[in-house]
Protein backbone atom coordinates (compact mmCIF):
# COMPACT_ATOMS: atom_id res chain seq x y z
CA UNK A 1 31.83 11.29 21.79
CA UNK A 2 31.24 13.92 24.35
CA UNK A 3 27.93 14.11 26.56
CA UNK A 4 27.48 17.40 24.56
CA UNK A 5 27.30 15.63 21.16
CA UNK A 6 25.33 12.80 22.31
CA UNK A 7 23.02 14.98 23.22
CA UNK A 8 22.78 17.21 20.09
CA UNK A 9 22.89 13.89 17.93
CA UNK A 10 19.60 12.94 19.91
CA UNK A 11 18.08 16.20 19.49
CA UNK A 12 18.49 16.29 15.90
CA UNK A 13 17.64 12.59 15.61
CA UNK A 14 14.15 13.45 17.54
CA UNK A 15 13.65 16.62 15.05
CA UNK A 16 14.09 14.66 11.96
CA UNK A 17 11.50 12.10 12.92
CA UNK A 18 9.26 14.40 14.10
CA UNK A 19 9.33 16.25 10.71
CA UNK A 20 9.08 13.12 8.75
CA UNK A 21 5.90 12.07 11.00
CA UNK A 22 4.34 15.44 10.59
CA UNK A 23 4.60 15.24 6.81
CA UNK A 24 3.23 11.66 6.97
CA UNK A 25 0.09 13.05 8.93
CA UNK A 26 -0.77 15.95 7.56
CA UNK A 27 -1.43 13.86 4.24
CA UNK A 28 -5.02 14.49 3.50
CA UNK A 29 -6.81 11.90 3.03
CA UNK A 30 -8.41 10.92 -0.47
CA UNK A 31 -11.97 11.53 -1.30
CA UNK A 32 -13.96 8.45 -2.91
CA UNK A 33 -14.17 9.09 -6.41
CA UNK A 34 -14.78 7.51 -9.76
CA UNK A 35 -11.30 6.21 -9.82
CA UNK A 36 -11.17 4.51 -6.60
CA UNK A 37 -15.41 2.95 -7.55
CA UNK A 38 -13.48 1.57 -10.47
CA UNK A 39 -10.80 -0.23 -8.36
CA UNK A 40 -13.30 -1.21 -5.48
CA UNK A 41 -15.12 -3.06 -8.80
CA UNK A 42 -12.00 -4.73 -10.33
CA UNK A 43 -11.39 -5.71 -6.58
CA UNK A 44 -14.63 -6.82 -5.55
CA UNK A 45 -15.14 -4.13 -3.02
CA UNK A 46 -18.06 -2.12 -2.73
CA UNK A 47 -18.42 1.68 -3.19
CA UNK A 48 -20.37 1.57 0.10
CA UNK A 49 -17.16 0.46 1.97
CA UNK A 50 -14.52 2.40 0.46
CA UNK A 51 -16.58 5.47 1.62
CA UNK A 52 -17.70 3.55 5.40
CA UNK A 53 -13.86 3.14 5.88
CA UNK A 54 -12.61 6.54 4.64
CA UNK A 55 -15.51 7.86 7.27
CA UNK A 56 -13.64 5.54 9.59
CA UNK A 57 -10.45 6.78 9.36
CA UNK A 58 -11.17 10.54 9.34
CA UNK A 59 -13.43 10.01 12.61
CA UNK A 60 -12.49 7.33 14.38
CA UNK A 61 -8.90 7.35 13.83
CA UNK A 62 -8.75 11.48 14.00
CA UNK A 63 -9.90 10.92 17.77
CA UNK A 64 -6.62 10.25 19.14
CA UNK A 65 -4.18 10.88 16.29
CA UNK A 66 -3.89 12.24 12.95
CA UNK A 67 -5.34 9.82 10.04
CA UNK A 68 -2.49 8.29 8.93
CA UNK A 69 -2.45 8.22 4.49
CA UNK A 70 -2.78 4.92 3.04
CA UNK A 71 0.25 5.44 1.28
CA UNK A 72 2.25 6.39 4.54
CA UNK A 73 2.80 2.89 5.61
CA UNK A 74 3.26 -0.56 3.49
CA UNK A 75 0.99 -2.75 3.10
CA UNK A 76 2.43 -4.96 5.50
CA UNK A 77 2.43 -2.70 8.09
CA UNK A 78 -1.22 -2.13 7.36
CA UNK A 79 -1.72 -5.27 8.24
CA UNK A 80 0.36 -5.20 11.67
CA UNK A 81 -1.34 -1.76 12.88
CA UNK A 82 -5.20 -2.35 11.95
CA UNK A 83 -5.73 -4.91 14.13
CA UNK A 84 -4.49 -3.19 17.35
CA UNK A 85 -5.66 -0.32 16.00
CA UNK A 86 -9.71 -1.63 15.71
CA UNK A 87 -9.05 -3.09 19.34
CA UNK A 88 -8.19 0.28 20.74
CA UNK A 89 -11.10 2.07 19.24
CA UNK A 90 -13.74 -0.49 19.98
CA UNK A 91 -14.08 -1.18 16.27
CA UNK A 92 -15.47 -3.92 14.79
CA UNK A 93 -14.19 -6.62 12.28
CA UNK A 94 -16.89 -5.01 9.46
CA UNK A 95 -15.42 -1.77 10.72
CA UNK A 96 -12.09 -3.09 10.12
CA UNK A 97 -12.79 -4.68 6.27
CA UNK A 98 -14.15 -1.22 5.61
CA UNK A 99 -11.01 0.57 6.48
CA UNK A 100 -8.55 -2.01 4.77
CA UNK A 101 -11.06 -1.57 1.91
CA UNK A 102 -10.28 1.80 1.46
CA UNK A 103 -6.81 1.38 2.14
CA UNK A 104 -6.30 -0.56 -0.76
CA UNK A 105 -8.31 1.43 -3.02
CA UNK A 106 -6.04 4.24 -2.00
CA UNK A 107 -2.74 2.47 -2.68
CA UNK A 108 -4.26 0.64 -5.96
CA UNK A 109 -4.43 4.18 -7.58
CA UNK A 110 -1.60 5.48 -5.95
CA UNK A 111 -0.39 8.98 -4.19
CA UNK A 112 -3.07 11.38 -5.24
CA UNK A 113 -4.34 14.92 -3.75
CA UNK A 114 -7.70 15.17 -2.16
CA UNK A 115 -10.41 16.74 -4.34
């Protein structure tokens, strides 16, 4: 392959992530609502966190990147990224538990549009 080719293959490469990251982050990010009270319940979560950690995420998070959607990442990954995540922001564990809370409220009920 020629220099040339490599270095349109890279170019497009770099495009198509970044579009598939901007659709990812632009994502709005649910409101607490009488769907997501009913899964903190079933869950044993309080309505108090899911709306501490959503708070969270659009402040704390927003300060040096987009909020990324619940939905945007699995679980899993969820559980890679919050940690280093809380670290870099100074958050706390409670600050932490309030953000996974809401995080699995958000993928309990599934992709939904913000009110």
């Amino acid at each position: 392959m020629s220099r040339a080719a490599r270095a349109l293959r890279g170019a497009a490469s770099l495009a198509v992530a970044a579009a598939v990251a901007a659709s990812c982050a632009t994502l709005p990010l649910p409101f607490v609502d009488e769907a997501m009270a009913a899964v903190a319940s079933a869950q044993a979560l309080s309505l108090e966190q899911l709306q501490r950690g959503r708070h969270l995420m659009v402040t704390n998070c927003a300060a040096c990147h987009q909020p990324v959607h619940p939905d945007a990442l699995a679980f899993e990954q969820w559980e890679q990224v919050l940690p280093r995540m809380l670290e870099k922001s100074d958050l706390t564990p409670a600050h932490g538990a309030d953000i996974r809370a809401y995080i699995v409220a958000v993928r309990a009920l599934g992709a939904r549009s913000p009110q």
